[in-house]
N, C-alpha and C. Protein backbone atom coordinates (compact mmCIF):
# COMPACT_ATOMS: atom_id res chain seq x y z
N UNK A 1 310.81 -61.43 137.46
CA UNK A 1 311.96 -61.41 138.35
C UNK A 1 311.46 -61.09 139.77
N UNK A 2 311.93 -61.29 140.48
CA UNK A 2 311.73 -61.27 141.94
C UNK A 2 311.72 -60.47 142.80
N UNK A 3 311.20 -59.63 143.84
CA UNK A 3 311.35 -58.04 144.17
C UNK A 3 312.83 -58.16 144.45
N UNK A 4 313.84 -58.76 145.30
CA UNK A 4 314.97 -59.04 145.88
C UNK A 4 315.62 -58.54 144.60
N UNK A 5 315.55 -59.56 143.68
CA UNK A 5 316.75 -60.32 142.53
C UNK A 5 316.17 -58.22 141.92
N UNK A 6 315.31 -57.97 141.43
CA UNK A 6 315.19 -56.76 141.03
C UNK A 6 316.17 -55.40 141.70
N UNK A 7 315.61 -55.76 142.95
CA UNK A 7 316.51 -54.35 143.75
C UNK A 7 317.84 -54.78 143.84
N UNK A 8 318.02 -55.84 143.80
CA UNK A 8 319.63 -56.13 143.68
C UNK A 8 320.15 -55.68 142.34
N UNK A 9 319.23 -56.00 141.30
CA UNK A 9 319.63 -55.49 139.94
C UNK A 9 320.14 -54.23 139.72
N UNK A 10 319.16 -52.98 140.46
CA UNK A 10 319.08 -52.11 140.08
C UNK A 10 319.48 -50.99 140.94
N UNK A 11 320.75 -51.86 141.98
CA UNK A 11 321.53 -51.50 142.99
C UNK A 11 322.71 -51.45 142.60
N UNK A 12 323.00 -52.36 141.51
CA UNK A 12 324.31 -52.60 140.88
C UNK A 12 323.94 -51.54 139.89
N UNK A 13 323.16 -51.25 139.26
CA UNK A 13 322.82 -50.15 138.21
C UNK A 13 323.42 -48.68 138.81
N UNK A 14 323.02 -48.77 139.87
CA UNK A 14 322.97 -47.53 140.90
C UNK A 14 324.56 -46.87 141.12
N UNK A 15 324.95 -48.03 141.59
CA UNK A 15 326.51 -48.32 141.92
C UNK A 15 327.27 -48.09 140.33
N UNK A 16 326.90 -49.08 139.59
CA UNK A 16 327.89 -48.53 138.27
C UNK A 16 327.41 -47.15 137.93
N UNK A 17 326.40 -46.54 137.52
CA UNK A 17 326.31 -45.13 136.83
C UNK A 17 326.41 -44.33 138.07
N UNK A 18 326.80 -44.34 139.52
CA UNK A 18 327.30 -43.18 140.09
C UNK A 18 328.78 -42.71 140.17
N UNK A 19 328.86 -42.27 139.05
CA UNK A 19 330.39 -42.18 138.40
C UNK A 19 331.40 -41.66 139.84
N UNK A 20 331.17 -40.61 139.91
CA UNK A 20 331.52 -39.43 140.87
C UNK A 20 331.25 -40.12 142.66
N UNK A 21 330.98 -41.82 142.74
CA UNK A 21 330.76 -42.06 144.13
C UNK A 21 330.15 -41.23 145.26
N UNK A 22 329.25 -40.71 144.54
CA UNK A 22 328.67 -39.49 145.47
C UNK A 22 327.52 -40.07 146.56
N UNK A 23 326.77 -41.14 146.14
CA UNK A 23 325.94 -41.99 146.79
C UNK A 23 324.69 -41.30 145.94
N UNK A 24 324.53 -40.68 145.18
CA UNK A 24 323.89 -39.83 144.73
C UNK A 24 323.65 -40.17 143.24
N UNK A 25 322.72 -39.51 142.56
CA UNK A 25 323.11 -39.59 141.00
C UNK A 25 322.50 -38.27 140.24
N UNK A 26 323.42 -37.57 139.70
CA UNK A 26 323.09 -36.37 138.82
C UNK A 26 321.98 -36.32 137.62
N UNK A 27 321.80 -36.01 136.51
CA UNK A 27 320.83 -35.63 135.77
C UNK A 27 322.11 -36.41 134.75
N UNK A 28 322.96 -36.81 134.31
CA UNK A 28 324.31 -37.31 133.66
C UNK A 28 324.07 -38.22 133.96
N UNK A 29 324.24 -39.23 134.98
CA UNK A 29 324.55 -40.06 135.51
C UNK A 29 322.70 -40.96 135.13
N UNK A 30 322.19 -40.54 135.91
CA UNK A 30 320.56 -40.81 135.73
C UNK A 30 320.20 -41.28 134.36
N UNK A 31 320.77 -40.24 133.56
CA UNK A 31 320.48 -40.93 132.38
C UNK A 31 321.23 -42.54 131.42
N UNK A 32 322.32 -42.85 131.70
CA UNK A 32 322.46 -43.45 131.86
C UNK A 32 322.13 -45.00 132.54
N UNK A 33 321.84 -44.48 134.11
CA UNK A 33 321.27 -45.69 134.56
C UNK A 33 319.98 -46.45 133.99
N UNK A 34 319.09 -44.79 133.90
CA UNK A 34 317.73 -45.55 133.49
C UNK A 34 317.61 -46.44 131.90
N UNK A 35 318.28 -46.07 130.75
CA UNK A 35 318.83 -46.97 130.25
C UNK A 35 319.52 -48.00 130.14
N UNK A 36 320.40 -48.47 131.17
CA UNK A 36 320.94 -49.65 132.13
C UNK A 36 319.60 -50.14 132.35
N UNK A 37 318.78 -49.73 132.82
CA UNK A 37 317.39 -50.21 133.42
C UNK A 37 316.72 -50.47 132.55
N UNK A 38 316.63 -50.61 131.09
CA UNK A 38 315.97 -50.92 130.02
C UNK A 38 314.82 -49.53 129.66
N UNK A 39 314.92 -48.32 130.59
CA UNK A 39 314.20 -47.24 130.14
C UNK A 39 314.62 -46.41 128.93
N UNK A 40 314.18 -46.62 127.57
CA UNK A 40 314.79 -45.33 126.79
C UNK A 40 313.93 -44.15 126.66
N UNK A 41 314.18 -43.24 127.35
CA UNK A 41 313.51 -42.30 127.74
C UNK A 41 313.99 -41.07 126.74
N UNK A 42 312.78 -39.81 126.56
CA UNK A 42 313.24 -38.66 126.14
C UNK A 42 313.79 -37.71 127.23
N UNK A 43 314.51 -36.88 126.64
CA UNK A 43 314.85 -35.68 127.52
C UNK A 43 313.81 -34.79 128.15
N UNK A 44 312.83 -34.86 127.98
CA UNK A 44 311.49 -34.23 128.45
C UNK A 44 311.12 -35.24 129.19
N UNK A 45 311.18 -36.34 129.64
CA UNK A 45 310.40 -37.40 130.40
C UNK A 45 311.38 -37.76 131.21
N UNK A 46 312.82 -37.53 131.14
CA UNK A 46 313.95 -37.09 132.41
C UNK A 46 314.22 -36.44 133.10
N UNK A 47 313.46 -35.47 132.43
CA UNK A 47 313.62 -33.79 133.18
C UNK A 47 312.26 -33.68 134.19
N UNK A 48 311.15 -34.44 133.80
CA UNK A 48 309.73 -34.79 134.56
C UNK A 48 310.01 -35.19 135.88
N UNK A 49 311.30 -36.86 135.46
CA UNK A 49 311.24 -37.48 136.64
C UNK A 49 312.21 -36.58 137.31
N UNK A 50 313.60 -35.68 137.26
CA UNK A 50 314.50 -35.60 138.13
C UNK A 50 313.56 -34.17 138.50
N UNK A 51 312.56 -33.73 138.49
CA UNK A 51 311.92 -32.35 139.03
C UNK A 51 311.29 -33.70 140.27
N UNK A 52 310.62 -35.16 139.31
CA UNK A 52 309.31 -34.99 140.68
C UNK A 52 310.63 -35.72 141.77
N UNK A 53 311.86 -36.65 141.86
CA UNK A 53 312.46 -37.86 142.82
C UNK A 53 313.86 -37.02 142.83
N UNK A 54 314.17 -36.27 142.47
CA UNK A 54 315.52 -35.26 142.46
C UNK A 54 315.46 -33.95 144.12
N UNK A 55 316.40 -33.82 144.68
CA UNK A 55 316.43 -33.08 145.34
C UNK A 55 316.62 -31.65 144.89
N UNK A 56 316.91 -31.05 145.72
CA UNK A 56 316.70 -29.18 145.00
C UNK A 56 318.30 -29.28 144.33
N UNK A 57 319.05 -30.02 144.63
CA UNK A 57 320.20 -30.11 143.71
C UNK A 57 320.45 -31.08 142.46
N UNK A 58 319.30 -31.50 142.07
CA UNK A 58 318.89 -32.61 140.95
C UNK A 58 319.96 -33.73 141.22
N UNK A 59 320.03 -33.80 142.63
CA UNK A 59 320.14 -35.48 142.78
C UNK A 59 319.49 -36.40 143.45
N UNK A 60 319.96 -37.44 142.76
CA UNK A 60 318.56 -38.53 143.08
C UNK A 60 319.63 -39.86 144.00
N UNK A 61 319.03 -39.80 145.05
CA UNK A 61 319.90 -40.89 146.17
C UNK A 61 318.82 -42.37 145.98
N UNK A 62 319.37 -43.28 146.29
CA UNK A 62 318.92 -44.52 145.73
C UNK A 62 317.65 -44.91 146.14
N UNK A 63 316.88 -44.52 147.44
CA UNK A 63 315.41 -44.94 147.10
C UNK A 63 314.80 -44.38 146.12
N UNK A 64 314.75 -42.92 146.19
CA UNK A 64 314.01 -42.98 145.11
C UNK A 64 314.38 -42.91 143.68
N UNK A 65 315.39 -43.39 143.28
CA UNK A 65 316.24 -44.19 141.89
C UNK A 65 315.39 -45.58 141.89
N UNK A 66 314.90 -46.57 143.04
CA UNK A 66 314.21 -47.61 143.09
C UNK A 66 312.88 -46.92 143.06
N UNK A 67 311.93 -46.03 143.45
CA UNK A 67 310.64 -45.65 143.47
C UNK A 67 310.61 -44.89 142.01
N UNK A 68 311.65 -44.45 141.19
CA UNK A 68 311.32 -44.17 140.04
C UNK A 68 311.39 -45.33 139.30
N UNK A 69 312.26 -45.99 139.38
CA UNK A 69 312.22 -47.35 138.39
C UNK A 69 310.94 -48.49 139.08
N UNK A 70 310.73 -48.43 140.18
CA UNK A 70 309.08 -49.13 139.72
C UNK A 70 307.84 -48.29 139.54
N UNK A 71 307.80 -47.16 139.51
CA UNK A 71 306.71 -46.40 138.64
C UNK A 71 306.80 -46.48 137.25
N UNK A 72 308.33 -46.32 137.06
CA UNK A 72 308.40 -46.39 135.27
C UNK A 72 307.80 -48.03 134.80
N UNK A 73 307.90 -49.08 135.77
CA UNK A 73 307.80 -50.53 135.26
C UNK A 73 306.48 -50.47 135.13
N UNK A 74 305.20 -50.10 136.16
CA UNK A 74 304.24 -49.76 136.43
C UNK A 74 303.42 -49.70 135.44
N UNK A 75 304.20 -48.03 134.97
CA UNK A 75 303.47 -47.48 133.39
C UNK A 75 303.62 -47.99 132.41
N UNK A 76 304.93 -48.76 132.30
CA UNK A 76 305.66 -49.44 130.84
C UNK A 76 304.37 -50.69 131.05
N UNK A 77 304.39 -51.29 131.60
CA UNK A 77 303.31 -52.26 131.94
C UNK A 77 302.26 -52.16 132.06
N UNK A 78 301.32 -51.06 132.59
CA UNK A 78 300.21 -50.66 132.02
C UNK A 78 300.11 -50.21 130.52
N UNK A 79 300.53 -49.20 129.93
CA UNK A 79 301.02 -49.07 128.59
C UNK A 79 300.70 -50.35 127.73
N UNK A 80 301.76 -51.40 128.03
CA UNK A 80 301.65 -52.53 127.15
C UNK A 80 301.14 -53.41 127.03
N UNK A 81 299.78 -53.18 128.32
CA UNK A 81 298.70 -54.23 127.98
C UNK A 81 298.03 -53.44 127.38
N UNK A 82 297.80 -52.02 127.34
CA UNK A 82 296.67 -51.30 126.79
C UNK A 82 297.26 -51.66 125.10
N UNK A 83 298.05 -51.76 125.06
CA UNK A 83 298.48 -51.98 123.45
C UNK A 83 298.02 -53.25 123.07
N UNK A 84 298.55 -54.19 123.88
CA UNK A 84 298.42 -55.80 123.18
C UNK A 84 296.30 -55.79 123.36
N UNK A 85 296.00 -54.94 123.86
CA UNK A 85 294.59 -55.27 123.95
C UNK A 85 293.69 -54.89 122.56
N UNK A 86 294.37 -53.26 122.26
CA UNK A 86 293.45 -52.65 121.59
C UNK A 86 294.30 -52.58 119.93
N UNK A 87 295.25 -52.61 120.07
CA UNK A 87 295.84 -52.67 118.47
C UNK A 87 295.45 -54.15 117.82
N UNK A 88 294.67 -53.73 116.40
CA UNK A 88 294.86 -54.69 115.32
C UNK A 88 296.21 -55.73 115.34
N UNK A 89 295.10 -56.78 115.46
CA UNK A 89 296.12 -58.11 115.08
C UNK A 89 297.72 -57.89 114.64
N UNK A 90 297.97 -57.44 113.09
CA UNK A 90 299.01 -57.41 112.55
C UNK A 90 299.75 -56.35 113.12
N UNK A 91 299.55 -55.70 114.46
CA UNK A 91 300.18 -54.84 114.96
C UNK A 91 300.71 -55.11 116.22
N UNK A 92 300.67 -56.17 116.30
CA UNK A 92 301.17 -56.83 117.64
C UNK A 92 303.00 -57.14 118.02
């Protein structure tokens, strides 16, 4: 997908899970989106990101809602070549 067609994606993501129109998005809300975003994340790996892109009030305003969702693509994508490389055939 396209950097544009992406941040547009994940602007509308932004916009639907900021329930509360705050311009903002809570630790509630966040979770949500990043699943909108195809992230299924644990509660320990939510709580990682809203400490490192969260303000001292654990909200996260939309750049860096976009600078967390392309680090997460980043890793998901590094991750899954390291898999398709090194796992046995029938594990693909």
């Amino acid at each position: 997908m396209q950097c544009v067609a992406k941040i547009n994606e994940w602007a509308r993501i932004f916009i639907d899970y900021d329930a509360d129109v705050s311009g903002t998005m809570d630790d509630y809300e966040i979770c949500g989106a990043l699943e909108a975003a195809g992230f299924h994340l644990n509660n320990e790996t939510i709580k990682a990101l809203l400490e490192k892109f969260s303000n001292r009030f654990y909200q996260i305003h939309f750049d860096k809602f976009v600078t967390c969702l392309v680090l997460l693509e980043s890793v998901f994508r590094k991750v899954k070549s390291w898999n398709t490389r090194n796992l046995p055939e029938n594990m693909h």
